[in-house]
Protein backbone atom coordinates (compact mmCIF):
# COMPACT_ATOMS: atom_id res chain seq x y z
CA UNK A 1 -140.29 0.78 19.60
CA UNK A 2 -140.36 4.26 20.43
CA UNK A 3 -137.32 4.75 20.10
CA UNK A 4 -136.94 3.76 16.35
CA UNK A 5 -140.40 5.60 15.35
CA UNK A 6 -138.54 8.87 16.75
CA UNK A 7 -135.30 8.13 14.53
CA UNK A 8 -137.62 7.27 11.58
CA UNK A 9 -139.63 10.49 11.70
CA UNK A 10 -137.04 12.70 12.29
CA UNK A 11 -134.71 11.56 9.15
CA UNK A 12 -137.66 12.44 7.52
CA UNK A 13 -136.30 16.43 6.76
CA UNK A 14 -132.52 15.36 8.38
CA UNK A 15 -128.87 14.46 7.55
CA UNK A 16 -129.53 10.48 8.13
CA UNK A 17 -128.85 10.03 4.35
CA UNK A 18 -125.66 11.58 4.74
CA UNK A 19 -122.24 9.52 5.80
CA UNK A 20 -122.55 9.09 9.29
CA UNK A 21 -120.10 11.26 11.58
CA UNK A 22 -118.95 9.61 14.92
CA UNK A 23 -122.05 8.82 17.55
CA UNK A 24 -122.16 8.55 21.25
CA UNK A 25 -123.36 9.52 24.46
CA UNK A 26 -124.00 13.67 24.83
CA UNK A 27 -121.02 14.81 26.60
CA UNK A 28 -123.50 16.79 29.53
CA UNK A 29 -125.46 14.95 32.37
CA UNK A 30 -128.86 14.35 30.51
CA UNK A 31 -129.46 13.62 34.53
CA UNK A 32 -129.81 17.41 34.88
CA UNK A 33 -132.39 18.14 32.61
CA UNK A 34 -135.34 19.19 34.43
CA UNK A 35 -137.45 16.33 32.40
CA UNK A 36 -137.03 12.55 31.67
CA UNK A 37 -135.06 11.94 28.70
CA UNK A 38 -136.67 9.13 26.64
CA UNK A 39 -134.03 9.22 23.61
CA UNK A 40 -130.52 10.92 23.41
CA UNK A 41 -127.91 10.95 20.38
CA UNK A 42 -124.96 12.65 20.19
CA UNK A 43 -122.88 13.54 16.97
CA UNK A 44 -119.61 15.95 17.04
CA UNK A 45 -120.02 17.83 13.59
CA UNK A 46 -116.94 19.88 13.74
CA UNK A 47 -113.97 20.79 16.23
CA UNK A 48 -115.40 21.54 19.47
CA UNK A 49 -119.20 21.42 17.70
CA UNK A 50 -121.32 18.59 18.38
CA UNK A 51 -125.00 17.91 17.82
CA UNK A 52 -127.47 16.96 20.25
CA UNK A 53 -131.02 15.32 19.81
CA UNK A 54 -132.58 14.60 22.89
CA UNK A 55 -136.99 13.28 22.84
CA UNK A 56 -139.04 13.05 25.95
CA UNK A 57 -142.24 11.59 26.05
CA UNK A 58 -143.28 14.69 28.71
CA UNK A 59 -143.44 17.48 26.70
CA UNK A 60 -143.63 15.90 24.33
CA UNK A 61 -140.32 17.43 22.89
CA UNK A 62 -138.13 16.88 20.02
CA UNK A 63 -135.18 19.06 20.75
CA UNK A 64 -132.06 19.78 19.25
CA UNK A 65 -129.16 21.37 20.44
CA UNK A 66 -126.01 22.80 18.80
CA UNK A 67 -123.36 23.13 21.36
CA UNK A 68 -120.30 24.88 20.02
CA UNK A 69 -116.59 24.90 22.39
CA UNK A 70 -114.92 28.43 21.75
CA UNK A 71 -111.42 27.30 19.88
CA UNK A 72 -109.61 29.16 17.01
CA UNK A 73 -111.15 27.13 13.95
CA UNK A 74 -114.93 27.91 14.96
CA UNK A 75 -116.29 31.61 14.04
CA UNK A 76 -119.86 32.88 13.63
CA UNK A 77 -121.28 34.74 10.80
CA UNK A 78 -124.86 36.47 10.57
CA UNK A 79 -126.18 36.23 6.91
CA UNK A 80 -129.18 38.44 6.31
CA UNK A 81 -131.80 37.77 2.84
CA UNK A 82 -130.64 39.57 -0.32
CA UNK A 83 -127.92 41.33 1.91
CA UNK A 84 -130.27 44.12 2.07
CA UNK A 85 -132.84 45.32 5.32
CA UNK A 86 -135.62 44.11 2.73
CA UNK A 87 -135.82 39.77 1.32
CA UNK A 88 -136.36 36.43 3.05
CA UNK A 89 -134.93 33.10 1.87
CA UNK A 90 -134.65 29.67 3.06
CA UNK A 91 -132.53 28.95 5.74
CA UNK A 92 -130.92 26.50 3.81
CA UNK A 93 -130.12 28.89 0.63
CA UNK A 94 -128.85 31.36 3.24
CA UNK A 95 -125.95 29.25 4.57
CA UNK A 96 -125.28 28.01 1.17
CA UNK A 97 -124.89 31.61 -0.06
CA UNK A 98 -121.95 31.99 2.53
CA UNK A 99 -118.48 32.62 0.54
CA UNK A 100 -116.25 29.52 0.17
CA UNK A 101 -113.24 30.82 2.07
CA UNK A 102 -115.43 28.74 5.38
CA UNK A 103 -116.50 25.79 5.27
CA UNK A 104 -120.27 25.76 6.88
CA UNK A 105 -121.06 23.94 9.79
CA UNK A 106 -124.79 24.82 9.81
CA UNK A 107 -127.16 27.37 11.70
CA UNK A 108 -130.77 28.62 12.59
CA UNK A 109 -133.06 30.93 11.83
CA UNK A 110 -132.76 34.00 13.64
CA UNK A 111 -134.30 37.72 14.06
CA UNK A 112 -138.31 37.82 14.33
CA UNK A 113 -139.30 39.67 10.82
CA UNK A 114 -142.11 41.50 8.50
CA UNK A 115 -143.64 38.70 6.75
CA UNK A 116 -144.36 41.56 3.50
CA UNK A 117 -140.90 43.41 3.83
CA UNK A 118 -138.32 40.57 5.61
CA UNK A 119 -136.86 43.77 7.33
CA UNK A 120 -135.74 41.99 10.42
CA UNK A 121 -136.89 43.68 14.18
CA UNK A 122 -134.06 44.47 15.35
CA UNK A 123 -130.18 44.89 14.53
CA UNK A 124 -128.45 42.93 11.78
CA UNK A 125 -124.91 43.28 11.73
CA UNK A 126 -122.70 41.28 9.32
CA UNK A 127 -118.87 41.19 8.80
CA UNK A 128 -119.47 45.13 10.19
CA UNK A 129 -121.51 46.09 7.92
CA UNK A 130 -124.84 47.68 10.17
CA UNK A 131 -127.47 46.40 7.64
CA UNK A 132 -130.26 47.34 10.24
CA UNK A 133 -129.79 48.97 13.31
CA UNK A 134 -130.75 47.96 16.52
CA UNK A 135 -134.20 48.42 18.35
CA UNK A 136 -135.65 47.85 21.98
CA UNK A 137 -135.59 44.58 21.39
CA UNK A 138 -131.86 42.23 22.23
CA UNK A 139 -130.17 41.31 19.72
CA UNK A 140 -127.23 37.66 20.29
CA UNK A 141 -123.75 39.02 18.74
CA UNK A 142 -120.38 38.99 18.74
CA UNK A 143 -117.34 41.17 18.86
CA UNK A 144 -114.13 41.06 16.38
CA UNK A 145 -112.72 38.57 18.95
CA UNK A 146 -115.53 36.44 19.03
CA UNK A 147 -117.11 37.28 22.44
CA UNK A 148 -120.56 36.38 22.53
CA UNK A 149 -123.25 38.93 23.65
CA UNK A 150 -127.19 38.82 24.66
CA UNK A 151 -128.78 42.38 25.44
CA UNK A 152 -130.11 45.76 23.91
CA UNK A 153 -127.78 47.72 21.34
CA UNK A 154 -127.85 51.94 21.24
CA UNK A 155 -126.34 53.57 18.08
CA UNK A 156 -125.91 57.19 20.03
CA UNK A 157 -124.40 60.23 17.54
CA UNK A 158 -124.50 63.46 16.95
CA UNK A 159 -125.32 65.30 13.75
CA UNK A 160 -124.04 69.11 12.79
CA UNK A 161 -125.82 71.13 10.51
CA UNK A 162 -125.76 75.20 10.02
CA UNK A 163 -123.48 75.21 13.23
CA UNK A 164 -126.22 73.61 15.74
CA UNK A 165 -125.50 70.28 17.17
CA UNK A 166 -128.78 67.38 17.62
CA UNK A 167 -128.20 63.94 18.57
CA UNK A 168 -128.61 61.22 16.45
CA UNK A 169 -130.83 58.15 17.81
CA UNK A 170 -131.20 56.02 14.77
CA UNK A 171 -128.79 53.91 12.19
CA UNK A 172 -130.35 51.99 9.60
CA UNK A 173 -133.85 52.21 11.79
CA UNK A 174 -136.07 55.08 11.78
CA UNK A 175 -136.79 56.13 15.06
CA UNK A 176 -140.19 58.85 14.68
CA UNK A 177 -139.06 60.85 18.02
CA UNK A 178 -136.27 62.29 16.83
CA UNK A 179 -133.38 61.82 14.05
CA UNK A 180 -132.07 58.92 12.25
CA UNK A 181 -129.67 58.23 8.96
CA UNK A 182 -130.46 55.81 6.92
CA UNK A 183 -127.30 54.12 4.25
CA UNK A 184 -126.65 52.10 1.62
CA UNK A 185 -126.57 49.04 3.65
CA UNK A 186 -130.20 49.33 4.07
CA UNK A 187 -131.11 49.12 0.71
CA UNK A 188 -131.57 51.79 -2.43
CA UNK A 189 -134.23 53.67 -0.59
CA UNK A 190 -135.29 54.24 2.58
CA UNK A 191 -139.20 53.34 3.73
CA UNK A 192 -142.80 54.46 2.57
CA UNK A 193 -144.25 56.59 5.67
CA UNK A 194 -146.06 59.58 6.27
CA UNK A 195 -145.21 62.69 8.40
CA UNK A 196 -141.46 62.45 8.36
CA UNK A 197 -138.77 64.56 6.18
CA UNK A 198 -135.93 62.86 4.68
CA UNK A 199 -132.80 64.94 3.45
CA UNK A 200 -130.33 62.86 0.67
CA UNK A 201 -126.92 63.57 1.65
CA UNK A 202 -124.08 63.12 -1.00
CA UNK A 203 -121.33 62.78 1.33
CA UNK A 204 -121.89 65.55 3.78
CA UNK A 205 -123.47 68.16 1.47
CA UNK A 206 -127.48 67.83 1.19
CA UNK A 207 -128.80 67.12 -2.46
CA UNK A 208 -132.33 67.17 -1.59
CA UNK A 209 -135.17 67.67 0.99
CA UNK A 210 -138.29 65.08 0.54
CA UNK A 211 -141.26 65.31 2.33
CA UNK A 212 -143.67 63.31 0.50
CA UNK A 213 -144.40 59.63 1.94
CA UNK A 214 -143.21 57.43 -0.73
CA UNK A 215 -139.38 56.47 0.08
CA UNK A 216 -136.24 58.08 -0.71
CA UNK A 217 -133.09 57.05 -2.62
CA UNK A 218 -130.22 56.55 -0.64
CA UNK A 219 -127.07 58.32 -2.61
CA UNK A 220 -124.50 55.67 -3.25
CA UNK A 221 -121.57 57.63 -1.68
CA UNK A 222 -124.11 58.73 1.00
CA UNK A 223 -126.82 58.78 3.28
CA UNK A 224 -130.77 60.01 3.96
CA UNK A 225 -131.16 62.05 7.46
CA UNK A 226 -134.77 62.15 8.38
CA UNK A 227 -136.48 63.63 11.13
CA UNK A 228 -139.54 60.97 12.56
CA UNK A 229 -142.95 62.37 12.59
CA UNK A 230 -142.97 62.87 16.42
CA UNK A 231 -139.76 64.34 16.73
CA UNK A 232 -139.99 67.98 18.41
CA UNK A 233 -141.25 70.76 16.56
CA UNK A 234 -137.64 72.34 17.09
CA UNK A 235 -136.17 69.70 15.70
CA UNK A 236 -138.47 69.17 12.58
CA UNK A 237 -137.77 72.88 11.77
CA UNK A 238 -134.21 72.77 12.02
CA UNK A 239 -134.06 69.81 9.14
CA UNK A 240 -136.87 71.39 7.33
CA UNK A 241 -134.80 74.31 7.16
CA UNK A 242 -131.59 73.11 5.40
CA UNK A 243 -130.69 74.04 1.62
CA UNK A 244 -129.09 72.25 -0.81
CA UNK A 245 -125.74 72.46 -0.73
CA UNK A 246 -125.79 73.00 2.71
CA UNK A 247 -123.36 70.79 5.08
CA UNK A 248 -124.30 68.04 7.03
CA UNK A 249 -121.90 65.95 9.07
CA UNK A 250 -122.79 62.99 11.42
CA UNK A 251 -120.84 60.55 13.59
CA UNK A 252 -122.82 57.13 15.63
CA UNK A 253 -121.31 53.93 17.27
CA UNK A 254 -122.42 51.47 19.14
CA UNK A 255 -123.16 50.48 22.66
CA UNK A 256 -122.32 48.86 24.75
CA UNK A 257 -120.20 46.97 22.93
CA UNK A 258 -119.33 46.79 19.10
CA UNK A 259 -120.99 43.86 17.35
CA UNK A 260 -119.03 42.09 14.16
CA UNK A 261 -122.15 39.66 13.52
CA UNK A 262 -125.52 40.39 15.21
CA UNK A 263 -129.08 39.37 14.65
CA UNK A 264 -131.75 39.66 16.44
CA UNK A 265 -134.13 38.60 19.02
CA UNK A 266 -137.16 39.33 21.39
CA UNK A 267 -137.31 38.07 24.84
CA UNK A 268 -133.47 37.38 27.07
CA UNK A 269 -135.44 34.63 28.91
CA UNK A 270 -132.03 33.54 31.37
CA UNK A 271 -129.70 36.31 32.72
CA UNK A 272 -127.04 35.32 35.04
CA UNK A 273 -128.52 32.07 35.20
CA UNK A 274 -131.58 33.42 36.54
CA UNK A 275 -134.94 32.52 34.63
CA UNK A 276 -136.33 36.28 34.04
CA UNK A 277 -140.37 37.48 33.54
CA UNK A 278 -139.20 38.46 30.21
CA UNK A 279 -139.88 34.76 29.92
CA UNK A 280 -143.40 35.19 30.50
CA UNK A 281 -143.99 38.52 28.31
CA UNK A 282 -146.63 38.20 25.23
CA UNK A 283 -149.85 37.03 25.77
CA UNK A 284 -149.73 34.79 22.71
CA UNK A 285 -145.84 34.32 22.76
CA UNK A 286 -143.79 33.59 26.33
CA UNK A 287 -146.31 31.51 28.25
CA UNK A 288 -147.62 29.22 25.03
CA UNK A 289 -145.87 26.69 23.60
CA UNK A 290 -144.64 27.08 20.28
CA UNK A 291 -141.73 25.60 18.13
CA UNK A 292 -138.83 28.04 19.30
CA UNK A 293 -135.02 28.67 18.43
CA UNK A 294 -132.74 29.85 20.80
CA UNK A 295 -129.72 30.88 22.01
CA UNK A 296 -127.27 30.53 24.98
CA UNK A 297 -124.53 31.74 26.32
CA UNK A 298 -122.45 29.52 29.15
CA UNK A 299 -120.01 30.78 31.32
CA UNK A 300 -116.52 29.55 29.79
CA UNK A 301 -118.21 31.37 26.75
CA UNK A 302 -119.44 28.42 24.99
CA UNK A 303 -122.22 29.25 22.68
CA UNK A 304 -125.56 26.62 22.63
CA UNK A 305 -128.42 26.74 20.14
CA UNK A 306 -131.80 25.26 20.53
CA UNK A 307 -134.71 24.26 18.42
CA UNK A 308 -137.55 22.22 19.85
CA UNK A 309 -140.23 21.20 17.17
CA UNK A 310 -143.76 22.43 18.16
CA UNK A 311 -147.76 22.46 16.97
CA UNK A 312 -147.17 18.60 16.04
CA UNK A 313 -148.75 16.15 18.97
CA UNK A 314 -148.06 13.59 19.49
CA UNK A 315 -144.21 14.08 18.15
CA UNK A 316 -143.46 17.41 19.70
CA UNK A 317 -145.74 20.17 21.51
CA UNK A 318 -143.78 23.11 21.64
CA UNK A 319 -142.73 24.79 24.63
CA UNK A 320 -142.83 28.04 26.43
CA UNK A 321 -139.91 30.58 27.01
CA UNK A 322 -139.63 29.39 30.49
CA UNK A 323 -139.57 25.80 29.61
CA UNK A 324 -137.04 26.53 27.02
CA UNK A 325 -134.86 28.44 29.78
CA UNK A 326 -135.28 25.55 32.36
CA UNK A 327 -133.36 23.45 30.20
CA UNK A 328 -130.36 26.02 29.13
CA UNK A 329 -130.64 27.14 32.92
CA UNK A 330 -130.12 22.91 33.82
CA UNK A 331 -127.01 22.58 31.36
CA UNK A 332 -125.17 25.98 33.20
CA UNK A 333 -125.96 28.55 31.07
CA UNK A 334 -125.59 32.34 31.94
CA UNK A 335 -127.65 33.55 29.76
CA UNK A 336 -130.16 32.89 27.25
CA UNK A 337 -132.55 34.62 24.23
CA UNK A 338 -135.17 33.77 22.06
CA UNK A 339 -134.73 33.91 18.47
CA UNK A 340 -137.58 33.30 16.57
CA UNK A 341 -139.74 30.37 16.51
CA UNK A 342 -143.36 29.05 14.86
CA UNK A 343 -143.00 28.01 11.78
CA UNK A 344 -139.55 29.58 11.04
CA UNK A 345 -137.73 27.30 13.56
CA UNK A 346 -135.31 25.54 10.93
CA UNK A 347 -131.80 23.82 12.24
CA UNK A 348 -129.40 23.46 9.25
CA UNK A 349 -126.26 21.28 9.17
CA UNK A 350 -123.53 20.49 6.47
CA UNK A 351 -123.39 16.37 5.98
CA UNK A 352 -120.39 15.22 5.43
CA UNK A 353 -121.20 14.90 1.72
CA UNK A 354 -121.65 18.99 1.63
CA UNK A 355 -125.41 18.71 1.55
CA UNK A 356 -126.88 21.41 3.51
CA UNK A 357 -129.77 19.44 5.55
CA UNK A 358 -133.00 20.74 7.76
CA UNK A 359 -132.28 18.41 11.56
CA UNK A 360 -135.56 19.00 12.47
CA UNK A 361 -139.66 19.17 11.69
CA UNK A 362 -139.96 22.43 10.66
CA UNK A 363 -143.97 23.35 11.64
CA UNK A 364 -144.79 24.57 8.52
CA UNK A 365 -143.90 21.09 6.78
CA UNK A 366 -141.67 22.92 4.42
CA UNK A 367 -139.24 25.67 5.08
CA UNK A 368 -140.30 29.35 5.58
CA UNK A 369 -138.26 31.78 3.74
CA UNK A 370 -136.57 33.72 6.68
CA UNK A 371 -134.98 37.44 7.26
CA UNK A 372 -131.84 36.18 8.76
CA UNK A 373 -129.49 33.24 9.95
CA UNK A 374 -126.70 33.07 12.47
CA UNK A 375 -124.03 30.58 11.23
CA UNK A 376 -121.62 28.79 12.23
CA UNK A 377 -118.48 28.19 10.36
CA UNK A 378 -115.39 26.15 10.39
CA UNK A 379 -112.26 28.77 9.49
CA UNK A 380 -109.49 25.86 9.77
């Protein structure tokens, strides 16, 4: 009886209208799982992508899991709101918004986000495109070859103005101890905030010097430099200094390594297969459960995703970042990082009919415009 209750409640926001796709046993040892596994259905989805729901009456937990097989067909693709740093939408209308030369697989929500703005917390990086730059936080990414990544970003550069050299610490994310530049990417103007001067650069030659709070357009062919509010005095004075007309030349990459798609994330909760007290950080966050999305990294470099329904006893609890890391840390993975979760939590997949679909319970009971997505796509 349970067992058809579960499958009843959980077509309620699923793909069980769509044509069914071939069903069996999940391919790992549900033996390893560091809880008893009431209910377990497996569905491959694509080449080398198959589906997981797994229920236990312990938790209790509705998960799902999205594992995905590196092979040459299978690519990922971050896909931010309104393409801009600013603008949530739906999960759903996000992967549907993807251009038609992939077919979708599906995806999850990603990056933790300003509910008034959408600007996501950390780095968003999309085809290349640096759309917001990284923070303190980790961000999950990949390279042009389709390595997967968890850990912090730096954007370190240098910027040259009236002959003096100062290093640049911030792309597409103002950083208020010292200087960052701001493009087109980010939006048509850079954020409200006090205390800071902002320089509009039209290529490398400076068009204007702002110092007021309200934002300032980014030049189409260009950029905005501005010095943070606690950067040193030194350093405020030099930028306060420049004319227009004056030259202004700067050069940033990333490091370590040079994302092609990247969102964002808070805690890595697994690293080298080792649960970490990142797991455990926020007082209100890693040690209470919560609906949560994830992301994991195995090894061979195959790439896992996990959403686990929360706030809804007696269907599905939640769980803490160290639960959630138990059971990537059970299934082999290297290393793992939390998304977002609450009541953005959404796992999307394309039915066989081309429906985009929401797999699980979504807290909210409808779905939350989000900041971001990471996707997965089918190239072949």
């Amino acid at each position: 009886m349970r067992n058809w209750f579960l499958l009843a409640a959980t077509c309620s926001l699923s793909a069980c209208a769509s044509s069914p796709r071939s069903i069996s046993s999940p391919p790992f040892e549900v033996a390893r799982l560091p809880f008893h596994v009431d209910t377990a259905r497996s569905e491959r989805v694509a080449p080398g992508v198959t589906h997981e729901f797994l229920y236990t009456s312990e938790g209790p937990w509705a998960i799902h899991l999205l594992d995905v097989q590196p092979n040459s067909c299978i690519d990922f693709r971050a896909v931010k709101a309104h393409r801009t740093a600013a603008g949530r939408e739906p999960t759903t209308l996000l992967l549907e918004g993807l251009d038609e030369s992939v077919r979708i697989v599906g995806g999850v929500n990603s990056d933790y986000f300003s509910l008034a703005t959408g600007v996501p917390q950390t780095a968003h990086v999309e085809n290349g495109r640096v759309i917001t730059g990284p923070s303190p936080r980790s961000v999950f990414a990949f390279d042009s070859a389709g390595k997967p990544f968890i850990g912090e970003l730096r954007t370190p550069g240098t910027v040259r103005a009236a002959g003096v050299s100062h290093p640049l610490i911030g792309w597409n994310r103002i950083r208020e101890n010292g200087l960052s530049v701001i493009d087109r990417a980010w939006g048509a103007a850079t954020d409200s905030g006090s205390g800071r001067i902002e320089v509009a650069l039209d290529g490398s030659r400076v068009l204007s010097i702002d110092t007021l709070p309200a934002g300032l357009s980014i030049p189409p062919s260009g950029a905005v430099l501005v010095a943070g509010r606690n950067a040193s005095p030194a350093l405020r004075n030099a930028v306060a200094a420049l004319r227009i007309g004056d030259s202004v030349t700067f050069t940033h990459a990333f490091q370590p390594m040079a994302p092609k798609e990247a969102t964002g994330g808070w805690q890595v909760m697994l690293r080298d297969g080792v649960v970490t007290s990142e797991a455990d950080s926020g007082a209100t966050n890693g040690p209470v459960r919560h609906p949560r999305t994830a992301a994991a990294i195995f090894p061979d470099g195959r790439v896992m995703f996990l959403v686990v329904d929360g706030r809804q006893k007696p269907y599905s609890d939640g769980m803490t970042l160290r639960e959630v890391a138990r059971v990537f840390q059970s299934l082999g993975a290297r290393d793992a990082i939390n998304l977002d979760g609450g009541g953005s939590s959404t796992f999307v997949l394309r039915g066989t009919d081309g429906v985009m679909r929401i797999q699980n319970r979504p807290s909210d009971k409808v779905e939350r415009p989000v900041s971001n997505v990471m996707a997965v796509v089918n190239r072949c």
